[in-house]
Structures are given as C-alpha cells and as structure tokens.
N, C-alpha and C. Protein backbone atom coordinates (compact mmCIF):
# COMPACT_ATOMS: atom_id res chain seq x y z
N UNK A 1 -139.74 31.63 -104.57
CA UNK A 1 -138.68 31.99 -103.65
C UNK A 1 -137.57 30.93 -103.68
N UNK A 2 -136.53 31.43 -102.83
CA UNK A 2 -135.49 30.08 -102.65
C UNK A 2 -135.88 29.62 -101.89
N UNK A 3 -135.40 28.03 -101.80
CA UNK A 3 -134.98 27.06 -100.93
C UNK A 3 -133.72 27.26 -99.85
N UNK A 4 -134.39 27.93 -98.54
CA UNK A 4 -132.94 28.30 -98.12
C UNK A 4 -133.43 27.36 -96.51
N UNK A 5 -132.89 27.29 -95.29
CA UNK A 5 -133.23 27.23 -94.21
C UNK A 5 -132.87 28.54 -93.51
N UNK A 6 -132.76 29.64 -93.97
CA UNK A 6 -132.50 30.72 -93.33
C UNK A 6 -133.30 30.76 -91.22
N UNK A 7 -134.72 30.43 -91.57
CA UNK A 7 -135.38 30.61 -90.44
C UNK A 7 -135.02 29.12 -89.66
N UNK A 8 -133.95 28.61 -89.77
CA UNK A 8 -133.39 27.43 -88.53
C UNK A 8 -132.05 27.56 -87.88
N UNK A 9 -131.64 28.59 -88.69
CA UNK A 9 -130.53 28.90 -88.05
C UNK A 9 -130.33 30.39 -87.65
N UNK A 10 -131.21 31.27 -87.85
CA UNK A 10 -131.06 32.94 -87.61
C UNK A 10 -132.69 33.12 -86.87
N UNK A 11 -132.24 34.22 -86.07
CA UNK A 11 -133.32 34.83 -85.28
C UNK A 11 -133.75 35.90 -85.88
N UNK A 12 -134.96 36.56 -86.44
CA UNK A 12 -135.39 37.57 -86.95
C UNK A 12 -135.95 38.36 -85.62
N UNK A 13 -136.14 39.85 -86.00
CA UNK A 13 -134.97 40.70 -86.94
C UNK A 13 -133.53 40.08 -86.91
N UNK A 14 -133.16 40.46 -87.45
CA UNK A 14 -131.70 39.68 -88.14
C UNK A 14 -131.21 41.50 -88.63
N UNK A 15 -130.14 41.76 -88.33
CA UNK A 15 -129.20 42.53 -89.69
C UNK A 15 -128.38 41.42 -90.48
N UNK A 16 -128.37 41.77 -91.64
CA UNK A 16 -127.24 40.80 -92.60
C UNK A 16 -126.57 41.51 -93.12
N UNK A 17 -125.41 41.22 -93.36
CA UNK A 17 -124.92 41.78 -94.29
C UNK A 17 -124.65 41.02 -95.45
N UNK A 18 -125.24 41.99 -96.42
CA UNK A 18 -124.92 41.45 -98.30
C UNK A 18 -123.70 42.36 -99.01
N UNK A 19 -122.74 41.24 -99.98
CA UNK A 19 -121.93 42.04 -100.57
C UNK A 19 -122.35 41.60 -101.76
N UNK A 20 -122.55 42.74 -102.86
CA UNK A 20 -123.10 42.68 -104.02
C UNK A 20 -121.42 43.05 -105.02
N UNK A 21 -121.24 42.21 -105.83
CA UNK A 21 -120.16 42.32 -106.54
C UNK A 21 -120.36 42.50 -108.07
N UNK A 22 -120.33 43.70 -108.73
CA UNK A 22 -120.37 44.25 -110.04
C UNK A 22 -119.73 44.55 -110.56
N UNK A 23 -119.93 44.97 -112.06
CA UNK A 23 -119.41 45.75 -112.68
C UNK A 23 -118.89 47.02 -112.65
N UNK A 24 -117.45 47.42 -111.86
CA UNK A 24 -117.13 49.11 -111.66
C UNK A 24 -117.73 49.69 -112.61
N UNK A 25 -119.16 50.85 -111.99
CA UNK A 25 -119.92 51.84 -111.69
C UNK A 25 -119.94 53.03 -110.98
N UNK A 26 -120.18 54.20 -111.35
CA UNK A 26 -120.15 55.17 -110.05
C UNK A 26 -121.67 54.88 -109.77
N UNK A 27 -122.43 54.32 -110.20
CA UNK A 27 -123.84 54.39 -109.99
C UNK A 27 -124.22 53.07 -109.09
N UNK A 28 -123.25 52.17 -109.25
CA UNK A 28 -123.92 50.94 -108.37
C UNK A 28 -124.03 50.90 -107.13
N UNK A 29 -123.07 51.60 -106.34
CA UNK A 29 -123.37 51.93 -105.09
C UNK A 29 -125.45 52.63 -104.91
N UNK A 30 -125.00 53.29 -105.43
CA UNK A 30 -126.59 54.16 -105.25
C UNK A 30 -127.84 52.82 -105.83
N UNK A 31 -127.50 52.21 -106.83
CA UNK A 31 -128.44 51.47 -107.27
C UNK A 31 -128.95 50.83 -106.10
N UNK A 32 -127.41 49.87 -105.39
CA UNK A 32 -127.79 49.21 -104.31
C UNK A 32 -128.39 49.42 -103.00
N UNK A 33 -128.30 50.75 -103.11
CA UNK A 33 -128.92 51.40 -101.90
C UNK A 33 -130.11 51.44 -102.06
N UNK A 34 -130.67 51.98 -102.88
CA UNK A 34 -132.15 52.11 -103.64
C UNK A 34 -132.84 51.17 -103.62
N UNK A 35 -132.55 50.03 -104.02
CA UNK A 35 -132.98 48.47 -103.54
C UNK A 35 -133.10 47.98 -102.29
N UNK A 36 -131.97 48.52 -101.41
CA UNK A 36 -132.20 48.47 -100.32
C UNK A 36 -132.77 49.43 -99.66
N UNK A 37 -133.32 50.68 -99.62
CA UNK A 37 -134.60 51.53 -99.37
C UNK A 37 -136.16 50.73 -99.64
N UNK A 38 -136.11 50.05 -100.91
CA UNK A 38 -137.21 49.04 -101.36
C UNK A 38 -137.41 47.78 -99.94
N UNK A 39 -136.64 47.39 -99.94
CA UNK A 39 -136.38 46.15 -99.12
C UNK A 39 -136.93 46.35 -97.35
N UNK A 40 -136.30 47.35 -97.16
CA UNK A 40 -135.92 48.01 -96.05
C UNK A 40 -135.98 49.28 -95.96
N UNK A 41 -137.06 50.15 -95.55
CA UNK A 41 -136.40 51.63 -95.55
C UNK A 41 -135.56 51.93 -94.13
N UNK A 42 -134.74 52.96 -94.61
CA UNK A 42 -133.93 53.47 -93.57
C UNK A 42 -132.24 54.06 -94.15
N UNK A 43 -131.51 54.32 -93.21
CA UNK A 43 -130.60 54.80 -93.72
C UNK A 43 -129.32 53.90 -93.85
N UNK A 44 -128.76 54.44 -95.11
CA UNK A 44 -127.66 53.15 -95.25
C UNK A 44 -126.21 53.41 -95.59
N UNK A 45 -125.58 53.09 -95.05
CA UNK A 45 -123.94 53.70 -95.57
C UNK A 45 -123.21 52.68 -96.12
N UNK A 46 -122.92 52.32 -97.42
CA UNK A 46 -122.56 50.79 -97.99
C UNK A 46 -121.02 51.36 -98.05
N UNK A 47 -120.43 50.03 -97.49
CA UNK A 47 -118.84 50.66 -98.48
C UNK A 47 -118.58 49.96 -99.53
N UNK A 48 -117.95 50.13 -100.43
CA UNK A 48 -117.19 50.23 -101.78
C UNK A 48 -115.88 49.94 -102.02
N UNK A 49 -115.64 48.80 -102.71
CA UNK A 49 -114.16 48.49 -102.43
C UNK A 49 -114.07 47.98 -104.10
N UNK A 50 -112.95 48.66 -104.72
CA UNK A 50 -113.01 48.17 -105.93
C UNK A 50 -111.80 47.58 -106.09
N UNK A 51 -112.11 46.40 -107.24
CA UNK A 51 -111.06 45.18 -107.62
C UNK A 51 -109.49 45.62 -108.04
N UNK A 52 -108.63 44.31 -107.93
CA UNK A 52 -107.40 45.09 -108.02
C UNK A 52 -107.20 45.54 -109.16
N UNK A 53 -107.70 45.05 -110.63
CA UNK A 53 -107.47 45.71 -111.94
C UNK A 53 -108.49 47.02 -111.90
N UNK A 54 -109.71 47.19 -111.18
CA UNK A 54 -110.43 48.17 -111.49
C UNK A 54 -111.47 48.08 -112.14
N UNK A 55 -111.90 46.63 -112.60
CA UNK A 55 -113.46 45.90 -113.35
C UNK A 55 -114.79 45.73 -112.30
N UNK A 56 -113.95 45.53 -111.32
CA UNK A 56 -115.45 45.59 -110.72
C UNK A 56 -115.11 46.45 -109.06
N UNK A 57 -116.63 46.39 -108.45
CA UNK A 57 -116.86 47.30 -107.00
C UNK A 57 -117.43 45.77 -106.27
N UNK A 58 -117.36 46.09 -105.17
CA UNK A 58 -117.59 45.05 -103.75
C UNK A 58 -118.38 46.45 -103.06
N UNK A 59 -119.76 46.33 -103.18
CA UNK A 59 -120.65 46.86 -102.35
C UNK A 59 -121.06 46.02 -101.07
N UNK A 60 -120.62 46.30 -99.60
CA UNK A 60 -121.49 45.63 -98.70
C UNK A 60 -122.19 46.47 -97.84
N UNK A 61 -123.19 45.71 -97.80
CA UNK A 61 -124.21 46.98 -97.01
C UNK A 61 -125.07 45.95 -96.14
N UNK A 62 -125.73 46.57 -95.13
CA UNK A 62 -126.11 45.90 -93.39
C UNK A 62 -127.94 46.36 -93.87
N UNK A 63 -128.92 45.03 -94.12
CA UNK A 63 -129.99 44.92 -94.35
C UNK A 63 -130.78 44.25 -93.03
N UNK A 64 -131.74 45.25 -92.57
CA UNK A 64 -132.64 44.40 -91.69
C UNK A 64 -133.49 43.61 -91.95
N UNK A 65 -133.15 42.02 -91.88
CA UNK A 65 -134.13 41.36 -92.22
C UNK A 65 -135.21 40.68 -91.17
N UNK A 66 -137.08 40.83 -91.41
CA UNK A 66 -137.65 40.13 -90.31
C UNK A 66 -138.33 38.55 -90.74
N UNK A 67 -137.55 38.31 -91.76
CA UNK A 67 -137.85 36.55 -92.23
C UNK A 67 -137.24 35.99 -93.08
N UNK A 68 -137.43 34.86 -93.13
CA UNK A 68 -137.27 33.97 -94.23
C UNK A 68 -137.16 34.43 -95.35
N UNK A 69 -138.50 34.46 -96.13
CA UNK A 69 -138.69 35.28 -96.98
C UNK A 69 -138.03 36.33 -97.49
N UNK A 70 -137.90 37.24 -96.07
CA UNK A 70 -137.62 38.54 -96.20
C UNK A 70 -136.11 38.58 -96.92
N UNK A 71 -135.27 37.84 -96.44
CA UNK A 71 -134.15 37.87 -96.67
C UNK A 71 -133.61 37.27 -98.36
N UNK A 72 -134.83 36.31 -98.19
CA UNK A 72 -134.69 35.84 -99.64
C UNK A 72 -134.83 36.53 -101.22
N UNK A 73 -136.08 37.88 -100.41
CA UNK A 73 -136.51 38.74 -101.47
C UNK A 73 -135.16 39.71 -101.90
N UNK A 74 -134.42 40.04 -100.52
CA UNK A 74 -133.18 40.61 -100.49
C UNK A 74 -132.43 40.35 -101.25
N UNK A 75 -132.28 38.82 -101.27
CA UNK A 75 -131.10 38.45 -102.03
C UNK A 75 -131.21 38.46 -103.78
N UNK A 76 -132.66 38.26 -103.93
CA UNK A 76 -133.55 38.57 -105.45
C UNK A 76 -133.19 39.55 -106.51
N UNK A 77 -133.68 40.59 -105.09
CA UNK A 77 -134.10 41.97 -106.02
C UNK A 77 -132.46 42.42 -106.06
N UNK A 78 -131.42 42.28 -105.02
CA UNK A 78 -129.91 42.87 -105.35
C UNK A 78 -129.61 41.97 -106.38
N UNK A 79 -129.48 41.06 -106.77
CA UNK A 79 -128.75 40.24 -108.37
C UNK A 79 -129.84 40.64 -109.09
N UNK A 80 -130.65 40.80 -109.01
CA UNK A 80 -131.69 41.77 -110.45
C UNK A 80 -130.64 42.82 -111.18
N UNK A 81 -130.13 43.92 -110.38
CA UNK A 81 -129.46 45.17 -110.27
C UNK A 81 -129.05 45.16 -111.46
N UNK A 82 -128.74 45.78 -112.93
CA UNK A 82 -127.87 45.51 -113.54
C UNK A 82 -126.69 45.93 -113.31
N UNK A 83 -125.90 44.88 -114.35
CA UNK A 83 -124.50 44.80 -114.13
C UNK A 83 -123.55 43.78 -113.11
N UNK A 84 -124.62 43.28 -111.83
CA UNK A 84 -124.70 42.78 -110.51
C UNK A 84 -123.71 41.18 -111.65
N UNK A 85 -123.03 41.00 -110.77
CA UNK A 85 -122.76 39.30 -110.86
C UNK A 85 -122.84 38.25 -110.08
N UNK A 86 -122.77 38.85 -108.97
CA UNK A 86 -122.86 37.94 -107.45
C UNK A 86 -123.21 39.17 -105.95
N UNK A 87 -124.22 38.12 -105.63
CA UNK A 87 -124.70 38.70 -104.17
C UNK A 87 -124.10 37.39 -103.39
N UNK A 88 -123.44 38.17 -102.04
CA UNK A 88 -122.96 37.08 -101.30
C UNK A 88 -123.38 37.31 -99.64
C-alpha cells in the first residue's frame, strides 16, 4: 500500500473526490466508473471535462471511502485504468 496519513487527518466514512486525468476516450468515463463499482458499489454520476486541445478527459467522481486503506486501494486500482496518467 501507500504511505499516506490519510487516517490523521479525515474521518471515515469519508466521500472523496478523485479526478482521474486520461487519455480522451469515450470509454474512460465508464472504465472509471466500473472501478469505482469495484471499490464501492453504488451509483455514480462522474463528470467529464475534456482538455483545451481535446487529448485528454478530467473524470471526477465522489468515492465512499471507510479507511485508510480503503482510500489507498482507490487511488491504485483508478491509475491501473488504461490510458489513466494521473489520479488526483
């Protein structure tokens, strides 16, 4: 896992929000959701904001996290994603 102090400064449950920044996809939205069904089930409405040339998408989407851990696995499995360059 990472080295984070997540659990000294946040109260779990926690929502977070993660913005996952890729490669413009029509599919990455859904990828990221899917990961986040893994993570978290439940329902999710991410928005989508794509770059000013049109190379990449800004997915952010609202993850319930109940730990440390939890949040860390979050941050894992979304930069796995292909195409993914940064989770923020």
């Amino acid at each position: 896992m990472l080295n984070t102090t997540f659990d000294q400064v946040m109260e779990f449950p926690s929502a977070c929000l993660f913005k996952v920044i890729g490669e413009a996809d029509d599919t990455l939205a859904d990828r990221v959701v899917a990961v986040a069904q893994q993570i978290t089930p439940g329902d999710y409405a991410p928005t989508v904001k794509a770059s000013s040339k049109g190379h990449y998408n800004s997915i952010t989407i609202r993850i319930t996290v109940t730990s440390k851990e939890h949040i860390e696995k979050a941050y894992i499995d979304l930069a796995a994603i292909e195409g993914v360059k940064r989770v923020l």
